[in-house]
PDB file of N, CA and C in Angstrom:
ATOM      1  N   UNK A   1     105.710 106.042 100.890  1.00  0.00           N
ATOM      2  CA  UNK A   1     104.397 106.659 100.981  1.00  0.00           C
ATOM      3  C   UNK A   1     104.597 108.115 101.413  1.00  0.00           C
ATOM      4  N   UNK A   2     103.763 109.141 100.999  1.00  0.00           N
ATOM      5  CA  UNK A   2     103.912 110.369 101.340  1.00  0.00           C
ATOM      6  C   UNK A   2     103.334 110.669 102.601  1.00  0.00           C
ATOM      7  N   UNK A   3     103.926 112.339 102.823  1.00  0.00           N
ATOM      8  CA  UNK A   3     102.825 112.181 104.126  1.00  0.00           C
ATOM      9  C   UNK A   3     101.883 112.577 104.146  1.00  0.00           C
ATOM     10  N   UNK A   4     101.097 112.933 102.806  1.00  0.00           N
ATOM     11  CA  UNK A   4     100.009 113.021 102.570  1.00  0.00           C
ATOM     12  C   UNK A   4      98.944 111.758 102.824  1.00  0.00           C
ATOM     13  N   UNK A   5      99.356 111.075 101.987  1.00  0.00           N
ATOM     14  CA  UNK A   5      98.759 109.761 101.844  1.00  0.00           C
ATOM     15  C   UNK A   5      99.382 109.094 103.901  1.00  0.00           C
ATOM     16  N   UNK A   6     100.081 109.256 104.310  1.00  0.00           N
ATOM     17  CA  UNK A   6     100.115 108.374 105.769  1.00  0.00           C
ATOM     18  C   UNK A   6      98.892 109.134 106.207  1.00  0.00           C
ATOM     19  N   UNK A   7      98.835 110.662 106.467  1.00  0.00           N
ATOM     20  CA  UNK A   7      98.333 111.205 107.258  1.00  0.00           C
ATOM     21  C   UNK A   7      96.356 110.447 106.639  1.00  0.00           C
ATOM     22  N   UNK A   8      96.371 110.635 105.210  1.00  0.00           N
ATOM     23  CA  UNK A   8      94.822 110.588 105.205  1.00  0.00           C
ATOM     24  C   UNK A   8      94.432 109.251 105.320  1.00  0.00           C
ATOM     25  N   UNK A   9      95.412 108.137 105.026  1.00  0.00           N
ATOM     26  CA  UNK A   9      95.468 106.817 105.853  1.00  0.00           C
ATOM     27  C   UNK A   9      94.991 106.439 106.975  1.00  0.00           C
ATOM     28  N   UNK A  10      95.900 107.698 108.143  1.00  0.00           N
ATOM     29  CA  UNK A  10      95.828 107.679 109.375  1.00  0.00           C
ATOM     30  C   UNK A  10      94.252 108.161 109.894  1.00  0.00           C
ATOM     31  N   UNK A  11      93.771 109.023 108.773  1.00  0.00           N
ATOM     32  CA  UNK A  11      92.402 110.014 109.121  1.00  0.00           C
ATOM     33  C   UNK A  11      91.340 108.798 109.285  1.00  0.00           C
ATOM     34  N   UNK A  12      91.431 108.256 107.872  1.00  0.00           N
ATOM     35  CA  UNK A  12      90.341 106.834 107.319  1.00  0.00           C
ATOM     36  C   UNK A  12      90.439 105.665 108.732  1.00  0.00           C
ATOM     37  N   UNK A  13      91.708 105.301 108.890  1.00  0.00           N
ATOM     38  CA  UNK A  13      91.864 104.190 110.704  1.00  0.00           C
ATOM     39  C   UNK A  13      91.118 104.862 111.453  1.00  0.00           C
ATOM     40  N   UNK A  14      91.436 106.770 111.836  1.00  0.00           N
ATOM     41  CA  UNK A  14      90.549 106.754 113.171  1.00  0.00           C
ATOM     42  C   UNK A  14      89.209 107.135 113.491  1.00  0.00           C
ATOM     43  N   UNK A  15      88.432 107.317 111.907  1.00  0.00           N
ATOM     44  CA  UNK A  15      87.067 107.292 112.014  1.00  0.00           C
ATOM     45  C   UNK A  15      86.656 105.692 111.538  1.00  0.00           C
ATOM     46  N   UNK A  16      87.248 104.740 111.447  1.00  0.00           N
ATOM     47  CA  UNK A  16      86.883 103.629 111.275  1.00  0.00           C
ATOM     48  C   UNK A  16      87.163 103.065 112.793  1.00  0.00           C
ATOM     49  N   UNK A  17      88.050 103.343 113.541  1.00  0.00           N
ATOM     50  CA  UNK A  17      88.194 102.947 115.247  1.00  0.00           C
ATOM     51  C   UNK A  17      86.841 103.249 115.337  1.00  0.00           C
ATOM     52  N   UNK A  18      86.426 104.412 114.619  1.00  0.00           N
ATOM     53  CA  UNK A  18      85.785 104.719 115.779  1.00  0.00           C
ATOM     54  C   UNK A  18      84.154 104.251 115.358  1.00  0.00           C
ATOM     55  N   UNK A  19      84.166 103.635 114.542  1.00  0.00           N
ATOM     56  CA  UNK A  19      82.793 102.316 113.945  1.00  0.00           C
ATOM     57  C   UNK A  19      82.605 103.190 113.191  1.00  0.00           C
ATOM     58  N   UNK A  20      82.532 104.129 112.594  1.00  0.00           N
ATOM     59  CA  UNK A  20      82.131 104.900 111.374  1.00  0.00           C
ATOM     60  C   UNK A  20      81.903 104.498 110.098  1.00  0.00           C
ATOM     61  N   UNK A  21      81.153 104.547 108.982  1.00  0.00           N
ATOM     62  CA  UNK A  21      81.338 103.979 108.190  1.00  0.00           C
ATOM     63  C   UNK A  21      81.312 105.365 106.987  1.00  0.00           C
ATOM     64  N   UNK A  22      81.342 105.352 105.704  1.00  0.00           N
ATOM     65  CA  UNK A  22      81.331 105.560 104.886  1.00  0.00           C
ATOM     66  C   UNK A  22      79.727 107.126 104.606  1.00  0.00           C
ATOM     67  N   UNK A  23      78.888 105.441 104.677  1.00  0.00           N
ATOM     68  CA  UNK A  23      77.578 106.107 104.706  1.00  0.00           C
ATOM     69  C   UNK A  23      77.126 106.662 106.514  1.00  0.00           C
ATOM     70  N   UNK A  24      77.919 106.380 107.076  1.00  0.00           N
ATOM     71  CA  UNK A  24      77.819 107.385 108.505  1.00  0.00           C
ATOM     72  C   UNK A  24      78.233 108.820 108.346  1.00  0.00           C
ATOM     73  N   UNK A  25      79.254 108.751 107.876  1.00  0.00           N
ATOM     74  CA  UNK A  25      80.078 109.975 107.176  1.00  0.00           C
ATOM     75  C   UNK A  25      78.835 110.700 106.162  1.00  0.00           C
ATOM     76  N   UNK A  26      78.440 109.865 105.156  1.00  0.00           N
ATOM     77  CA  UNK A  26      77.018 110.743 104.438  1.00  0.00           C
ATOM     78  C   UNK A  26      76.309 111.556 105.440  1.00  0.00           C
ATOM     79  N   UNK A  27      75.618 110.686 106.095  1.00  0.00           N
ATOM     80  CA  UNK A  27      74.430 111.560 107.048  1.00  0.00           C
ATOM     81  C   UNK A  27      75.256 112.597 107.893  1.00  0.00           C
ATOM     82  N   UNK A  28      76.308 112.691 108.409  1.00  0.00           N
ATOM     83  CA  UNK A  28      77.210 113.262 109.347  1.00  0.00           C
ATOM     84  C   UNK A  28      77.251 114.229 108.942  1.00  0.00           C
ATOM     85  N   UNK A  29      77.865 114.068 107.634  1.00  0.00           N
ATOM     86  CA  UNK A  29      78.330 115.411 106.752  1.00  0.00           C
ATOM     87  C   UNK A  29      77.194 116.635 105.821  1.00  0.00           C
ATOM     88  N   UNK A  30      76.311 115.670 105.616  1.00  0.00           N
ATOM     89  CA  UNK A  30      75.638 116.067 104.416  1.00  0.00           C
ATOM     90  C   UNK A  30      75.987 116.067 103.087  1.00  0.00           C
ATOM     91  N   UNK A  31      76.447 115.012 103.170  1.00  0.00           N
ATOM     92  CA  UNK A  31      77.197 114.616 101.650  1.00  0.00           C
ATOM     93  C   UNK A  31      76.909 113.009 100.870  1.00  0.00           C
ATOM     94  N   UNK A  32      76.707 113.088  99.510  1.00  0.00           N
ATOM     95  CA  UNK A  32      76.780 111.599  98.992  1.00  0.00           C
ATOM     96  C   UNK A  32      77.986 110.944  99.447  1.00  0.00           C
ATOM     97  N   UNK A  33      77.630 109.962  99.521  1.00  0.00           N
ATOM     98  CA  UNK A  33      78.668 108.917  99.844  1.00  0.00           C
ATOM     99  C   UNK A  33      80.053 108.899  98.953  1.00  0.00           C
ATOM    100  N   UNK A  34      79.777 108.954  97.640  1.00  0.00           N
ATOM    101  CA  UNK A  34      80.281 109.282  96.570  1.00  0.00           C
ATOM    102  C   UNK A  34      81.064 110.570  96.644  1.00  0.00           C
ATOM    103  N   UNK A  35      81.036 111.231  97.159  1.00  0.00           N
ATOM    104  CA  UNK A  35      81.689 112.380  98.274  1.00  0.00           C
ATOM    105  C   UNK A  35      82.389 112.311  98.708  1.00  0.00           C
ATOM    106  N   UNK A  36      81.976 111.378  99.934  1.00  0.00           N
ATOM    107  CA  UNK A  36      82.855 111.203 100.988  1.00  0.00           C
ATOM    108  C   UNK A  36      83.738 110.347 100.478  1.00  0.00           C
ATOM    109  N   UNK A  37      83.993 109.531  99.671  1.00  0.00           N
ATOM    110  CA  UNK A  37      84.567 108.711  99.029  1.00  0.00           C
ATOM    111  C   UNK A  37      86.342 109.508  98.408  1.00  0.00           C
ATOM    112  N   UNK A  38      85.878 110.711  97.729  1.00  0.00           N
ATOM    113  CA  UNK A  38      86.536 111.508  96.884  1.00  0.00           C
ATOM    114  C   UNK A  38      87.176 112.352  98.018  1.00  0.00           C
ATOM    115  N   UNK A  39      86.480 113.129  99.019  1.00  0.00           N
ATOM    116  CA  UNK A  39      87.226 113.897  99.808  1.00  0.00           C
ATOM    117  C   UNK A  39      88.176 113.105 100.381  1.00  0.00           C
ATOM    118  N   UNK A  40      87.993 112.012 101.196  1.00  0.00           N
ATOM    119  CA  UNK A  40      88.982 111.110 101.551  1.00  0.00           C
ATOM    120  C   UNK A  40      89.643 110.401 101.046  1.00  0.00           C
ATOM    121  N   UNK A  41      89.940 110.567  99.419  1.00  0.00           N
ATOM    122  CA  UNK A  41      91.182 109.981  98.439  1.00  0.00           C
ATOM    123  C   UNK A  41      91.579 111.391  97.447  1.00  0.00           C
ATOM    124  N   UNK A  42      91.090 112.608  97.939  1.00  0.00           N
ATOM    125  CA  UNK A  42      91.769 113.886  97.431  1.00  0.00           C
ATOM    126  C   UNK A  42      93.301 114.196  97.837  1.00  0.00           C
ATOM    127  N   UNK A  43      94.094 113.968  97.866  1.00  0.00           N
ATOM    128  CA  UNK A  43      95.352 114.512  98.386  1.00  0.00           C
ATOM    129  C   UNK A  43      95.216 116.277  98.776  1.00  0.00           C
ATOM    130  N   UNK A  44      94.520 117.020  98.020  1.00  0.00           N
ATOM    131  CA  UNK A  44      93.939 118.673  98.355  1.00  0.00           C
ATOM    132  C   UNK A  44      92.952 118.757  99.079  1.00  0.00           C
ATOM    133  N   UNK A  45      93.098 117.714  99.884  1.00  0.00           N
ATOM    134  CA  UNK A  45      92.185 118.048 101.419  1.00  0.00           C
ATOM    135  C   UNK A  45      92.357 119.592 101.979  1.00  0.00           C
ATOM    136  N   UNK A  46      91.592 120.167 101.939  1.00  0.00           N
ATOM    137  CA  UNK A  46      91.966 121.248 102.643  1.00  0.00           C
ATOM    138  C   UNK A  46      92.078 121.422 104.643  1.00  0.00           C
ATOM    139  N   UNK A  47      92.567 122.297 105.210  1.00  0.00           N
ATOM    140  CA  UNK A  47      92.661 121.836 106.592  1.00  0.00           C
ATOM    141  C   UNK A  47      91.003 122.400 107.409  1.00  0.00           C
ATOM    142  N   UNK A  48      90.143 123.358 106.483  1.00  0.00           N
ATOM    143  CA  UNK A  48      89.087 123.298 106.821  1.00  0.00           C
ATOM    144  C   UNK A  48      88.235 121.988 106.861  1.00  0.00           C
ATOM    145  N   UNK A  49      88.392 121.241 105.430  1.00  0.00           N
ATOM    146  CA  UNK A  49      87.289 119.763 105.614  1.00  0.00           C
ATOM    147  C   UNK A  49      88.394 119.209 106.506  1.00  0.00           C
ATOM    148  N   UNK A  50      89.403 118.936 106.891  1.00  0.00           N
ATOM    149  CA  UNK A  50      89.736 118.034 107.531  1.00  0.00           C
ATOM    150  C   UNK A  50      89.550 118.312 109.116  1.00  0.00           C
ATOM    151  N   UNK A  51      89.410 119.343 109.200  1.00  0.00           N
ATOM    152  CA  UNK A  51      88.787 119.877 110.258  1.00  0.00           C
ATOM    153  C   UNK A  51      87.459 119.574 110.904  1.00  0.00           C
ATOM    154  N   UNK A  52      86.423 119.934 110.036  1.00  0.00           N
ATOM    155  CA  UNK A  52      85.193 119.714 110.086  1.00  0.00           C
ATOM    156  C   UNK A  52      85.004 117.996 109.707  1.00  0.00           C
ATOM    157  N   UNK A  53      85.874 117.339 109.441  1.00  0.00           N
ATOM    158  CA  UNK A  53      85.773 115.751 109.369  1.00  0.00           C
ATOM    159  C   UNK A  53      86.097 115.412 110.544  1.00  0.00           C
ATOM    160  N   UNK A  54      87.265 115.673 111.218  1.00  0.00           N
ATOM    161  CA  UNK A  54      87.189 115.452 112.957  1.00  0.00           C
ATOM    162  C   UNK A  54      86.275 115.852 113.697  1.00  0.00           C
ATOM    163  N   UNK A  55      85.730 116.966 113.660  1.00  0.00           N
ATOM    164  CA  UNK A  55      84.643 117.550 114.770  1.00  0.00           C
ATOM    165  C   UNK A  55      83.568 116.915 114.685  1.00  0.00           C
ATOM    166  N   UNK A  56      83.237 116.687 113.146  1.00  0.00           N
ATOM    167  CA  UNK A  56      81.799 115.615 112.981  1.00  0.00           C
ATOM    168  C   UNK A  56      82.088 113.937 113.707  1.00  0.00           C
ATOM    169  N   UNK A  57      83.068 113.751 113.478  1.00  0.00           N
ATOM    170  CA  UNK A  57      83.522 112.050 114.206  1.00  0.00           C
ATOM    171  C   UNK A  57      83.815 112.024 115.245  1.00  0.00           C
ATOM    172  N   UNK A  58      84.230 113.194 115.970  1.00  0.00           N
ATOM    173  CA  UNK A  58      84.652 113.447 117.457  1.00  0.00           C
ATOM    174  C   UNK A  58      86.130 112.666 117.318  1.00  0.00           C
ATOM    175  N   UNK A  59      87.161 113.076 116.404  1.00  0.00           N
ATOM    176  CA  UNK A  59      88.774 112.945 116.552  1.00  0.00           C
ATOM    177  C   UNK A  59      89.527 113.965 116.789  1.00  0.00           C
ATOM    178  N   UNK A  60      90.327 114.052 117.421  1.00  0.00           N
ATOM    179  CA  UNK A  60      91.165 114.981 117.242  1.00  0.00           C
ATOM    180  C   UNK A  60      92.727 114.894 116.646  1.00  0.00           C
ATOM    181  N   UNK A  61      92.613 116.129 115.621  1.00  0.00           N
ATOM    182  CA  UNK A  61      93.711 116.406 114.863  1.00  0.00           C
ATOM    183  C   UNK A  61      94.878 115.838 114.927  1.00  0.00           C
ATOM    184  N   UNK A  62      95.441 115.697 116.481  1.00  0.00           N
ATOM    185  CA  UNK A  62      96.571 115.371 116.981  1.00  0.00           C
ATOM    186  C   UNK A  62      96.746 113.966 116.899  1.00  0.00           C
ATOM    187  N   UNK A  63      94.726 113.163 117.268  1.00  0.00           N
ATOM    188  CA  UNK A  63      95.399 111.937 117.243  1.00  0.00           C
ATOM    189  C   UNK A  63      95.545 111.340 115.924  1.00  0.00           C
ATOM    190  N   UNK A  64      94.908 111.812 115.230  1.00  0.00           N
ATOM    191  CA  UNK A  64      95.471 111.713 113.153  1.00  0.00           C
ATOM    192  C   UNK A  64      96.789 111.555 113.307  1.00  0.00           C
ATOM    193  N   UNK A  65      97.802 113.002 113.729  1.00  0.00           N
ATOM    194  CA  UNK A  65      98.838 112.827 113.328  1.00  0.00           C
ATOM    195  C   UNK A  65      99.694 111.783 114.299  1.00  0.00           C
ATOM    196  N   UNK A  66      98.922 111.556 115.699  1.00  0.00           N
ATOM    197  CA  UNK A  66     100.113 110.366 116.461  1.00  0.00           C
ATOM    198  C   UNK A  66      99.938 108.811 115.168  1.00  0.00           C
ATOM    199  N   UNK A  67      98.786 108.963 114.990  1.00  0.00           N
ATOM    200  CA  UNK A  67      98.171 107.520 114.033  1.00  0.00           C
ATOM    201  C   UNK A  67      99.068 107.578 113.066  1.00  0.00           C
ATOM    202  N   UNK A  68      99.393 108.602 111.891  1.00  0.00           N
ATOM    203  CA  UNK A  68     100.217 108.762 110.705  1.00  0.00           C
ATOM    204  C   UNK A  68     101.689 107.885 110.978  1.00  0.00           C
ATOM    205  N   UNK A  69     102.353 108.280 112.161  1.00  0.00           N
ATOM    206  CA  UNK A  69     103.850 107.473 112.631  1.00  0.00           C
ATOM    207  C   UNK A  69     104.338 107.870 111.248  1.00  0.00           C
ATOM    208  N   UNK A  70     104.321 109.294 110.863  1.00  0.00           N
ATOM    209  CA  UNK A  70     105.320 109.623 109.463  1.00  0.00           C
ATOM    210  C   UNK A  70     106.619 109.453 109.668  1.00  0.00           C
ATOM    211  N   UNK A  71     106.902 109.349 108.591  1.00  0.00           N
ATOM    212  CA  UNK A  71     108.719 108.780 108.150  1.00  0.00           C
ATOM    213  C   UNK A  71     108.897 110.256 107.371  1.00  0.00           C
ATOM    214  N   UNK A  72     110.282 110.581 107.319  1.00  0.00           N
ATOM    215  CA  UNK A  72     110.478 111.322 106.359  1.00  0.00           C
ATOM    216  C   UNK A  72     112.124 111.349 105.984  1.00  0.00           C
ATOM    217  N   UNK A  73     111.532 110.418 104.732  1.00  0.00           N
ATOM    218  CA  UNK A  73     112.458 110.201 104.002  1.00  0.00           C
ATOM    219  C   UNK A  73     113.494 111.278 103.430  1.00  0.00           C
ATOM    220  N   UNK A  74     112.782 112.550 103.179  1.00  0.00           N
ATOM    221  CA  UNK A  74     113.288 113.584 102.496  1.00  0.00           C
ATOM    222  C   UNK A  74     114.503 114.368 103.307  1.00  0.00           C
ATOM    223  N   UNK A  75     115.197 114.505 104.252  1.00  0.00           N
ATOM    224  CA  UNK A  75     116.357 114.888 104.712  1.00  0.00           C
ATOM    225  C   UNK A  75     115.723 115.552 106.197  1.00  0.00           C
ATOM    226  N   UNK A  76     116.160 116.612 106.980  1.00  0.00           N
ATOM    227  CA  UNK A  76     115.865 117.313 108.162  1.00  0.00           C
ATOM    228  C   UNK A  76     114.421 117.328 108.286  1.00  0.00           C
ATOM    229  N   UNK A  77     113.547 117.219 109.201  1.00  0.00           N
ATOM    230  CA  UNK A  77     112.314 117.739 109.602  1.00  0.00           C
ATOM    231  C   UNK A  77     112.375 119.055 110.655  1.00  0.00           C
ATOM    232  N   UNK A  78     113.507 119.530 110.861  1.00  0.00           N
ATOM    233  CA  UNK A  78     113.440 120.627 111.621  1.00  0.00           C
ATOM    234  C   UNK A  78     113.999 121.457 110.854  1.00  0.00           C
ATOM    235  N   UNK A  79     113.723 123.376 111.039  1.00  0.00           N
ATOM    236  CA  UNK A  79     114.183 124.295 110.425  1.00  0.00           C
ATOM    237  C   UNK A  79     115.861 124.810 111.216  1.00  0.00           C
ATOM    238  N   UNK A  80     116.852 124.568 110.112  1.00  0.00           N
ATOM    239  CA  UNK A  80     117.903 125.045 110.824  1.00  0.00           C
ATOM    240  C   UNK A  80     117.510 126.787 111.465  1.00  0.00           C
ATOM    241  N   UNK A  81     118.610 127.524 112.409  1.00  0.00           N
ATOM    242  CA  UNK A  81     118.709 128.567 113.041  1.00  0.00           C
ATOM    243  C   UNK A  81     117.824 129.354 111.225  1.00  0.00           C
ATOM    244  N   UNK A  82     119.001 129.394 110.615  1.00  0.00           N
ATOM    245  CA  UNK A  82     118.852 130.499 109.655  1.00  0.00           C
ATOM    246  C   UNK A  82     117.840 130.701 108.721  1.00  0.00           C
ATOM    247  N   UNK A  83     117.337 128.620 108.814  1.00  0.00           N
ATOM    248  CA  UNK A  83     115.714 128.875 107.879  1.00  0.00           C
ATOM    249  C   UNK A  83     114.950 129.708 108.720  1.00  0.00           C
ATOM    250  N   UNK A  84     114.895 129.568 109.625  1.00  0.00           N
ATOM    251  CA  UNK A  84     113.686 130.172 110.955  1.00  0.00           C
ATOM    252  C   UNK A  84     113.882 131.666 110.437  1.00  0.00           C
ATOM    253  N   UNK A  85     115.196 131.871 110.077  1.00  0.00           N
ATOM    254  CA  UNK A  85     114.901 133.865 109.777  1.00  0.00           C
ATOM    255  C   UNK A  85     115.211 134.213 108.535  1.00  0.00           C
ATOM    256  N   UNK A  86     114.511 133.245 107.999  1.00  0.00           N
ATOM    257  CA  UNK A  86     114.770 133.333 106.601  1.00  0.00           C
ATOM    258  C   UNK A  86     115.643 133.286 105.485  1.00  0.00           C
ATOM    259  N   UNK A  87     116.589 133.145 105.757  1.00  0.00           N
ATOM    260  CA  UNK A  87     117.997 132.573 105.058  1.00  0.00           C
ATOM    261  C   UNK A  87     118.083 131.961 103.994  1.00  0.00           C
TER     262      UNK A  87
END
């Protein structure tokens, strides 16, 4: 799974912790349901709606990403010395 898809996984668990529903998200947002549906299976979430999707549910960002528990399969998650200065 990517960490796209963990993270918006992780988004969908913690407005559902938090009793939210779908059509809660409508009235919340000002959006069709049908909306909210699409923003939350867009992978081009932008970090503004995902932003303004926490502040409306009262989550915070951070606890999305403790929820995600990403893997990353793809090699290093840290920048060696020389990526950091561009190398």
């Amino acid at each position: 799974m990517s960490q796209v898809d963990q993270f918006l996984s992780a988004l969908k668990r913690a407005i559902k912790a938090k009793g939210l529903t779908y059509k809660d998200l409508q009235k919340i947002m000002n959006l069709s349901e049908s909306s909210i549906k699409r923003i939350l299976s867009d992978k081009s979430l932008s970090l503004e709606r995902i932003e303004k999707i926490c502040e409306q549910c009262n989550i915070l960002f951070s606890e999305v990403c403790r929820l995600a528990e990403f893997t990353n399969d793809q090699g290093p998650s840290r920048m060696t010395p020389d990526q950091e200065m561009g190398h």
